[in-house]
PDB file of N, CA and C in Angstrom:
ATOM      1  N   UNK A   1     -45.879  72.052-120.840  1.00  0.00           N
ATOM      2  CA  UNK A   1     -45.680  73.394-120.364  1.00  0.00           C
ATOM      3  C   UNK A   1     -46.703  74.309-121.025  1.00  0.00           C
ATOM      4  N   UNK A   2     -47.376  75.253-120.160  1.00  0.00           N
ATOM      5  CA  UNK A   2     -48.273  75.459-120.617  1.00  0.00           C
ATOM      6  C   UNK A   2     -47.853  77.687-120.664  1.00  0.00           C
ATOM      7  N   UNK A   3     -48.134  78.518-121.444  1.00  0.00           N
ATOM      8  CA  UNK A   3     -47.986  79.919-121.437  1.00  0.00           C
ATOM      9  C   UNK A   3     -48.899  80.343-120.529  1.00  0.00           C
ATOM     10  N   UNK A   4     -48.877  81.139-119.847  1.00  0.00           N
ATOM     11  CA  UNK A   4     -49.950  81.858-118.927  1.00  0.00           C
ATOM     12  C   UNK A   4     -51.385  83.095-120.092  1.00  0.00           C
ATOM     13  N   UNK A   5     -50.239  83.661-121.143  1.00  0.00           N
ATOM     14  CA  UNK A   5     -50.305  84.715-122.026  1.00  0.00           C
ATOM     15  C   UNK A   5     -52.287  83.831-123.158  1.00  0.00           C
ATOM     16  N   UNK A   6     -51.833  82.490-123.004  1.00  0.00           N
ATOM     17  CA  UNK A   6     -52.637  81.725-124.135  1.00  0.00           C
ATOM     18  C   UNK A   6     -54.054  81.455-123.018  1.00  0.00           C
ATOM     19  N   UNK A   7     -53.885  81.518-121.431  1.00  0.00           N
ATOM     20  CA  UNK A   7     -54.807  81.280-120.994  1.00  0.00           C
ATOM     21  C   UNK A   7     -56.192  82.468-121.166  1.00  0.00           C
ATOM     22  N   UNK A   8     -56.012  83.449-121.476  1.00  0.00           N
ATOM     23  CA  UNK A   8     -56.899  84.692-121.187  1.00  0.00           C
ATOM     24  C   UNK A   8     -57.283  84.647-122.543  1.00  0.00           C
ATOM     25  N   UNK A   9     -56.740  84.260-124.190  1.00  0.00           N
ATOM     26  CA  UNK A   9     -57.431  84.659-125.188  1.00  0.00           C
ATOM     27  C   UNK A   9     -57.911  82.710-125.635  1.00  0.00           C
ATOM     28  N   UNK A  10     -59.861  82.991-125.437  1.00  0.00           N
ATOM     29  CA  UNK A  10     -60.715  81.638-126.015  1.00  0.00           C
ATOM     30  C   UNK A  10     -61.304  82.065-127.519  1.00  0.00           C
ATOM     31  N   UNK A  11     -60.575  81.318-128.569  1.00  0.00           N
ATOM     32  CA  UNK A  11     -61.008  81.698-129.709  1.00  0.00           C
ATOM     33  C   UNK A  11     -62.363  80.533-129.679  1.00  0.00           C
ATOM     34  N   UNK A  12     -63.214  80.782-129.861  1.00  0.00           N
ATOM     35  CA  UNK A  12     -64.979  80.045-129.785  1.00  0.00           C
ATOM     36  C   UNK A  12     -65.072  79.769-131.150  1.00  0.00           C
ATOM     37  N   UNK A  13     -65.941  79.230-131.700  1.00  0.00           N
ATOM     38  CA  UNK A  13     -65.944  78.924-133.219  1.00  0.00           C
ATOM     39  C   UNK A  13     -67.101  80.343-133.204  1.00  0.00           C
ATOM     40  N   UNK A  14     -67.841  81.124-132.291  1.00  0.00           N
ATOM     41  CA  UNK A  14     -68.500  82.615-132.310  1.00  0.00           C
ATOM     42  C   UNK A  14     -67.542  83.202-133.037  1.00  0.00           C
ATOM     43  N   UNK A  15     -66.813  83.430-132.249  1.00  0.00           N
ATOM     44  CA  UNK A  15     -65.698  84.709-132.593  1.00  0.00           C
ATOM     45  C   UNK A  15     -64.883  84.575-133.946  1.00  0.00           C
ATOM     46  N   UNK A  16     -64.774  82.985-134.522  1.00  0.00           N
ATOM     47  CA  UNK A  16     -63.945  82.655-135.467  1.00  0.00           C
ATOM     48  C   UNK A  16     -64.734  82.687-136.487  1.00  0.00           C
ATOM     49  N   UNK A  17     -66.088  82.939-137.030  1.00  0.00           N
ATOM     50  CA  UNK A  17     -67.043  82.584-137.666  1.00  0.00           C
ATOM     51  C   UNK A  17     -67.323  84.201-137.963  1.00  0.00           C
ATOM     52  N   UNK A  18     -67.461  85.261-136.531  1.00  0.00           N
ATOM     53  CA  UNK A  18     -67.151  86.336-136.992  1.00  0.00           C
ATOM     54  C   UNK A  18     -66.871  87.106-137.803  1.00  0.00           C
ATOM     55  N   UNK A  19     -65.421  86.467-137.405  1.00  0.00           N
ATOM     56  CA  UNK A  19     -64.086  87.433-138.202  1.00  0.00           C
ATOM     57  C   UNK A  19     -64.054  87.168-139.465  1.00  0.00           C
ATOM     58  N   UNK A  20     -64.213  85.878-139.805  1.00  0.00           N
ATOM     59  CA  UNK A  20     -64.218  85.295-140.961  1.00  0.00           C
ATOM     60  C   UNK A  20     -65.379  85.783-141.607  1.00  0.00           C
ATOM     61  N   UNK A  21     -66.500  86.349-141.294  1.00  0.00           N
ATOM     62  CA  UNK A  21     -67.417  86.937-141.727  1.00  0.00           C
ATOM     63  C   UNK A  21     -67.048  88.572-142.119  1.00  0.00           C
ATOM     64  N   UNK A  22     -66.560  89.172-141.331  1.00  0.00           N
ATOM     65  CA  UNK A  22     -65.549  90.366-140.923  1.00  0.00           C
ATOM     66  C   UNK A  22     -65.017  90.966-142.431  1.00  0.00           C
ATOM     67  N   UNK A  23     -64.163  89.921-142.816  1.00  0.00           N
ATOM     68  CA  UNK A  23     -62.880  89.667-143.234  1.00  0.00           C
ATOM     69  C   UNK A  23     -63.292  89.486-145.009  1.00  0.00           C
ATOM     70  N   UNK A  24     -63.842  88.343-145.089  1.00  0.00           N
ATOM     71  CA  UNK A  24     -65.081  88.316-146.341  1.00  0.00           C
ATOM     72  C   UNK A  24     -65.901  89.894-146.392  1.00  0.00           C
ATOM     73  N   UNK A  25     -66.368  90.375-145.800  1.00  0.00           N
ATOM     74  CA  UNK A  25     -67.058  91.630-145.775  1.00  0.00           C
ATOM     75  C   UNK A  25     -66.462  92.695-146.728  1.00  0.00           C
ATOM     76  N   UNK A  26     -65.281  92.388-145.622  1.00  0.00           N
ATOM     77  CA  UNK A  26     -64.342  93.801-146.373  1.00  0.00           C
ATOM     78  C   UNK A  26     -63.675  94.086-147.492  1.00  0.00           C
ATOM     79  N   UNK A  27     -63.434  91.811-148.259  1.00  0.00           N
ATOM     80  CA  UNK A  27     -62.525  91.696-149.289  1.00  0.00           C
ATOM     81  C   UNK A  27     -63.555  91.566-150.099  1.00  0.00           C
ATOM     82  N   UNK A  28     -64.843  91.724-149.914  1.00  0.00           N
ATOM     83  CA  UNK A  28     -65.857  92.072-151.128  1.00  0.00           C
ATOM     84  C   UNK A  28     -66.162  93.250-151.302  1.00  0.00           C
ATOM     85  N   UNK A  29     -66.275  93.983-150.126  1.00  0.00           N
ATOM     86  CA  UNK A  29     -66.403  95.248-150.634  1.00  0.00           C
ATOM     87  C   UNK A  29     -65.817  96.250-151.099  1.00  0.00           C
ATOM     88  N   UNK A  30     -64.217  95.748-150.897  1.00  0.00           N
ATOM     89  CA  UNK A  30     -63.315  97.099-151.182  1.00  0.00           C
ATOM     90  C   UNK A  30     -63.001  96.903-152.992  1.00  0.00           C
ATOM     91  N   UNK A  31     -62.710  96.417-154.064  1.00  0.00           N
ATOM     92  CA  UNK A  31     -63.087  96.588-155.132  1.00  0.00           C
ATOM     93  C   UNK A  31     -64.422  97.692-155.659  1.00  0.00           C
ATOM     94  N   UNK A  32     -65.574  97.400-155.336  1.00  0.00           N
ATOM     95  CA  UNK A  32     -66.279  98.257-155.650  1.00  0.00           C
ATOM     96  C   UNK A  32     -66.573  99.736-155.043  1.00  0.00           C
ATOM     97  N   UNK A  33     -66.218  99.854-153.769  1.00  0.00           N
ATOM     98  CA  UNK A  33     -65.562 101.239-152.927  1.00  0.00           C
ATOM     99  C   UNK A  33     -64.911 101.600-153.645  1.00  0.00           C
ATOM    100  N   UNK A  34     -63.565 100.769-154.233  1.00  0.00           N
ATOM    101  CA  UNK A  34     -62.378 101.646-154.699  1.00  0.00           C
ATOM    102  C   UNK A  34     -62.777 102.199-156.060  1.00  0.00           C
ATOM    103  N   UNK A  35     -63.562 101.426-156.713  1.00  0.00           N
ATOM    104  CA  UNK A  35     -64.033 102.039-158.279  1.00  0.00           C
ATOM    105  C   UNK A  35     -64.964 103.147-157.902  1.00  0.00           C
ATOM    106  N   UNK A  36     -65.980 103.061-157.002  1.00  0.00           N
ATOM    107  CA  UNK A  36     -66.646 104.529-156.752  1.00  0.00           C
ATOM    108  C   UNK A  36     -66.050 105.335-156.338  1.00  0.00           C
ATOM    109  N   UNK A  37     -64.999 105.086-155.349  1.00  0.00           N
ATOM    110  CA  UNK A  37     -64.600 106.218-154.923  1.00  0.00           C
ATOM    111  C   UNK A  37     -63.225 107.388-155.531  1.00  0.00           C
ATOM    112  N   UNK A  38     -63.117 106.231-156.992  1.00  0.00           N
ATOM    113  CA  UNK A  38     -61.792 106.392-157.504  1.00  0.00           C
ATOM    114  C   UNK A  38     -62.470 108.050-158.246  1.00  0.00           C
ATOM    115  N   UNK A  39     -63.941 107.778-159.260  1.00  0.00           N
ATOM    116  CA  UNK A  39     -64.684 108.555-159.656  1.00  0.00           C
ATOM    117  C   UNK A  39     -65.163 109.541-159.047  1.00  0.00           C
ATOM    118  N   UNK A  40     -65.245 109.704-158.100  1.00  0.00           N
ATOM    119  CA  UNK A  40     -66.249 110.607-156.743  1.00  0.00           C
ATOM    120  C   UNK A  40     -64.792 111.827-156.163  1.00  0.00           C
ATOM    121  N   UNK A  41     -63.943 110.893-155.931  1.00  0.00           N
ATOM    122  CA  UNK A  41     -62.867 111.807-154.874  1.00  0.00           C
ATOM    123  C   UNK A  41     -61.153 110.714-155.460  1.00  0.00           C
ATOM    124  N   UNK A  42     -60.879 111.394-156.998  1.00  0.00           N
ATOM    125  CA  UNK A  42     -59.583 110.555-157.044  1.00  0.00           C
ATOM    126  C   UNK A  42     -58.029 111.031-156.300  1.00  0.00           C
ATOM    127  N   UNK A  43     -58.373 111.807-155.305  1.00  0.00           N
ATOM    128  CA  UNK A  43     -57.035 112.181-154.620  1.00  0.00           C
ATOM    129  C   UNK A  43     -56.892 111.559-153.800  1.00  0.00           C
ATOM    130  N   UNK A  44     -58.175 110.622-152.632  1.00  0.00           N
ATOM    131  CA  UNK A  44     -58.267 110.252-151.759  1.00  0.00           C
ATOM    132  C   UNK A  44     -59.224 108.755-152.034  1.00  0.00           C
ATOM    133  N   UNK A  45     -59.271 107.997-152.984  1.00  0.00           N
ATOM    134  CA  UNK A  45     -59.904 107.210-153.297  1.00  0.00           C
ATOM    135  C   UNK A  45     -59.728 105.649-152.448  1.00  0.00           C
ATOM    136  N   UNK A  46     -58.095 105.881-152.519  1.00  0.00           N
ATOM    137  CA  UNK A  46     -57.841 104.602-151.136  1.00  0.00           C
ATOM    138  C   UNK A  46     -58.249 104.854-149.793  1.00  0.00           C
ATOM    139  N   UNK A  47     -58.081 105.781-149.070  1.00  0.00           N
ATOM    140  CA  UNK A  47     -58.557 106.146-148.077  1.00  0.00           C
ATOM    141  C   UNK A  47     -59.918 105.772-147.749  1.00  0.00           C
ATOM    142  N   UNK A  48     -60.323 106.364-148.699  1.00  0.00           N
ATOM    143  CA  UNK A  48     -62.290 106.514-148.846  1.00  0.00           C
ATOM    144  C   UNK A  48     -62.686 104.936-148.735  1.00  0.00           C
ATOM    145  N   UNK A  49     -62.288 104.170-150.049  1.00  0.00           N
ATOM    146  CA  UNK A  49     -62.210 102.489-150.096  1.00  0.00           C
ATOM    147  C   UNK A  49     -62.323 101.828-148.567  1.00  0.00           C
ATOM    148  N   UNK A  50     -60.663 102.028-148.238  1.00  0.00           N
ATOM    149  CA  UNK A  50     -60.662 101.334-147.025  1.00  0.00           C
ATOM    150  C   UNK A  50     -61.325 101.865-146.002  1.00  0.00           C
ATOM    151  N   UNK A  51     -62.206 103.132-145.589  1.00  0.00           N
ATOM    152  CA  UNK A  51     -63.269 103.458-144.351  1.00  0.00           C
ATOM    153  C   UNK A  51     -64.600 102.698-144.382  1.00  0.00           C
ATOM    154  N   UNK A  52     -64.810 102.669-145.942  1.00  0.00           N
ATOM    155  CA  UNK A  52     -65.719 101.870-146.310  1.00  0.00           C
ATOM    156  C   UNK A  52     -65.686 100.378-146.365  1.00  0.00           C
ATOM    157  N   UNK A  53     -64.821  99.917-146.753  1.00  0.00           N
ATOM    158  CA  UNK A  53     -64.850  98.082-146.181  1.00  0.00           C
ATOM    159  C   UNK A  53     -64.240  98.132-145.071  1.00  0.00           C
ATOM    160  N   UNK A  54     -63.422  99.086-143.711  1.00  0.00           N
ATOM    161  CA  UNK A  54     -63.666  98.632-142.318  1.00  0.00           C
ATOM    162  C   UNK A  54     -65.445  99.089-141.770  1.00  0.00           C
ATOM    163  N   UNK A  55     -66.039  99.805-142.716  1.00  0.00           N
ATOM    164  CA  UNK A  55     -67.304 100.483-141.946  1.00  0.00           C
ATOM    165  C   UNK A  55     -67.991  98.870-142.591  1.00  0.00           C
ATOM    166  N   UNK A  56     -67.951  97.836-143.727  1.00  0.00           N
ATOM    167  CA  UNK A  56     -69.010  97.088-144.140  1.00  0.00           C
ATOM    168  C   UNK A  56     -68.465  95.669-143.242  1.00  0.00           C
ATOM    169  N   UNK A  57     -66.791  95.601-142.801  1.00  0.00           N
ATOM    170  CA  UNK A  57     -66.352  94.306-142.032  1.00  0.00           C
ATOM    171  C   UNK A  57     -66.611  94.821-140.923  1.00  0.00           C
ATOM    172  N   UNK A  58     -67.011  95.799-140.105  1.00  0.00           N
ATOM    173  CA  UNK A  58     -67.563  96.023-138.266  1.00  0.00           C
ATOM    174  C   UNK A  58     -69.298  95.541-138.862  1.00  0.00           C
ATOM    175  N   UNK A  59     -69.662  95.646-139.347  1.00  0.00           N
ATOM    176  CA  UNK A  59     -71.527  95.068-140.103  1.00  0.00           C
ATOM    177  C   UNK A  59     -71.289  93.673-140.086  1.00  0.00           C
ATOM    178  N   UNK A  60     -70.073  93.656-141.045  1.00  0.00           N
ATOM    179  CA  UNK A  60     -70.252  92.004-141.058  1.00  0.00           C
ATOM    180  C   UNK A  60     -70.098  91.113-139.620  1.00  0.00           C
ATOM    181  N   UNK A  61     -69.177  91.750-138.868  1.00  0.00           N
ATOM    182  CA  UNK A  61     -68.623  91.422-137.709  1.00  0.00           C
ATOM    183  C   UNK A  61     -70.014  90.997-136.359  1.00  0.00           C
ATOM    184  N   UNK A  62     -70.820  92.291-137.181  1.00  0.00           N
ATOM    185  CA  UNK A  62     -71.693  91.834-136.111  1.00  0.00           C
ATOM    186  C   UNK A  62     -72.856  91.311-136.261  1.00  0.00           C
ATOM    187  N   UNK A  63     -73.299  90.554-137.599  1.00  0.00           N
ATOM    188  CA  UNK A  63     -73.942  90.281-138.038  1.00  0.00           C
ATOM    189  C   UNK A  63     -73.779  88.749-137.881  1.00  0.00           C
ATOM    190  N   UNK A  64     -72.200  88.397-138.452  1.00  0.00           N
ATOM    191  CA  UNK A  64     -71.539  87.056-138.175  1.00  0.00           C
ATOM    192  C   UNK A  64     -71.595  86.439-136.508  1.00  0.00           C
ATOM    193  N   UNK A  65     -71.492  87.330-135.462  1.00  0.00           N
ATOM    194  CA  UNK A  65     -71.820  87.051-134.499  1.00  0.00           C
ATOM    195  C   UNK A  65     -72.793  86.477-133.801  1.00  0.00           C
ATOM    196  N   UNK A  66     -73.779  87.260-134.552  1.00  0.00           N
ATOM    197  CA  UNK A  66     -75.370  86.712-134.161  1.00  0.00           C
ATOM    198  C   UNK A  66     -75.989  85.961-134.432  1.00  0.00           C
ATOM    199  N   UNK A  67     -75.054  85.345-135.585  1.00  0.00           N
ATOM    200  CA  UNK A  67     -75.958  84.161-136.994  1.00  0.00           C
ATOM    201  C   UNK A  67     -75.041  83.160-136.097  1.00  0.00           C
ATOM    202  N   UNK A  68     -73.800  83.767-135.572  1.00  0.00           N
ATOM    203  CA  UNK A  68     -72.838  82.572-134.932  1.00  0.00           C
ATOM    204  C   UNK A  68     -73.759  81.994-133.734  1.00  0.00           C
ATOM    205  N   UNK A  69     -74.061  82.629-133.183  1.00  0.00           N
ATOM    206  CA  UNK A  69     -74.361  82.361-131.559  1.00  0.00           C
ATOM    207  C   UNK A  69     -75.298  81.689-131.260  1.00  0.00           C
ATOM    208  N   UNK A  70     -76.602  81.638-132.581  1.00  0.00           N
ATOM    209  CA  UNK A  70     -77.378  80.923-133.141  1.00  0.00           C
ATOM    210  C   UNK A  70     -77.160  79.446-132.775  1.00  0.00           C
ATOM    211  N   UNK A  71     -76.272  79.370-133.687  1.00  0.00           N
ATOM    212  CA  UNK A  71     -76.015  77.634-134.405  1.00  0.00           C
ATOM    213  C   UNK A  71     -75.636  76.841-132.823  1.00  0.00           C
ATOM    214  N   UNK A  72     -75.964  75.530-133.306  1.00  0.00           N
ATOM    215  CA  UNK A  72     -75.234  74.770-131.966  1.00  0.00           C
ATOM    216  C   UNK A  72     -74.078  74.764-131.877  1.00  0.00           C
TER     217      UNK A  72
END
């Protein structure tokens, strides 16, 4: 028996190589965001952190894509 819902989403080893690129991006960068930004702006330092590792995992995202699409 098969879901109708599973036919429309193809995870590619592209897209999985991505994210996983994505994902790494963001869990490296948010430590050192959060220490600059703790110094710079400490009322809003999480905030600041996390705009900054989703702004460095959409880079990675698309960076991982292209290095993906590459490979055989």
């Amino acid at each position: 028996m098969r879901s109708t819902s599973s036919s429309n989403v193809r995870w590619t080893k592209d897209r999985l190589g991505a994210y996983l690129a994505a994902t790494t991006g963001f869990l490296f960068a948010l430590p050192p965001a959060f220490e600059t930004a703790r110094r710079l702006v400490p009322d809003h330092a999480h905030t600041l952190a996390a705009l900054v590792g989703f702004a460095v995992a959409a880079l990675a995202h698309r960076l991982g894509l292209r290095v993906m699409r590459r490979l055989p």
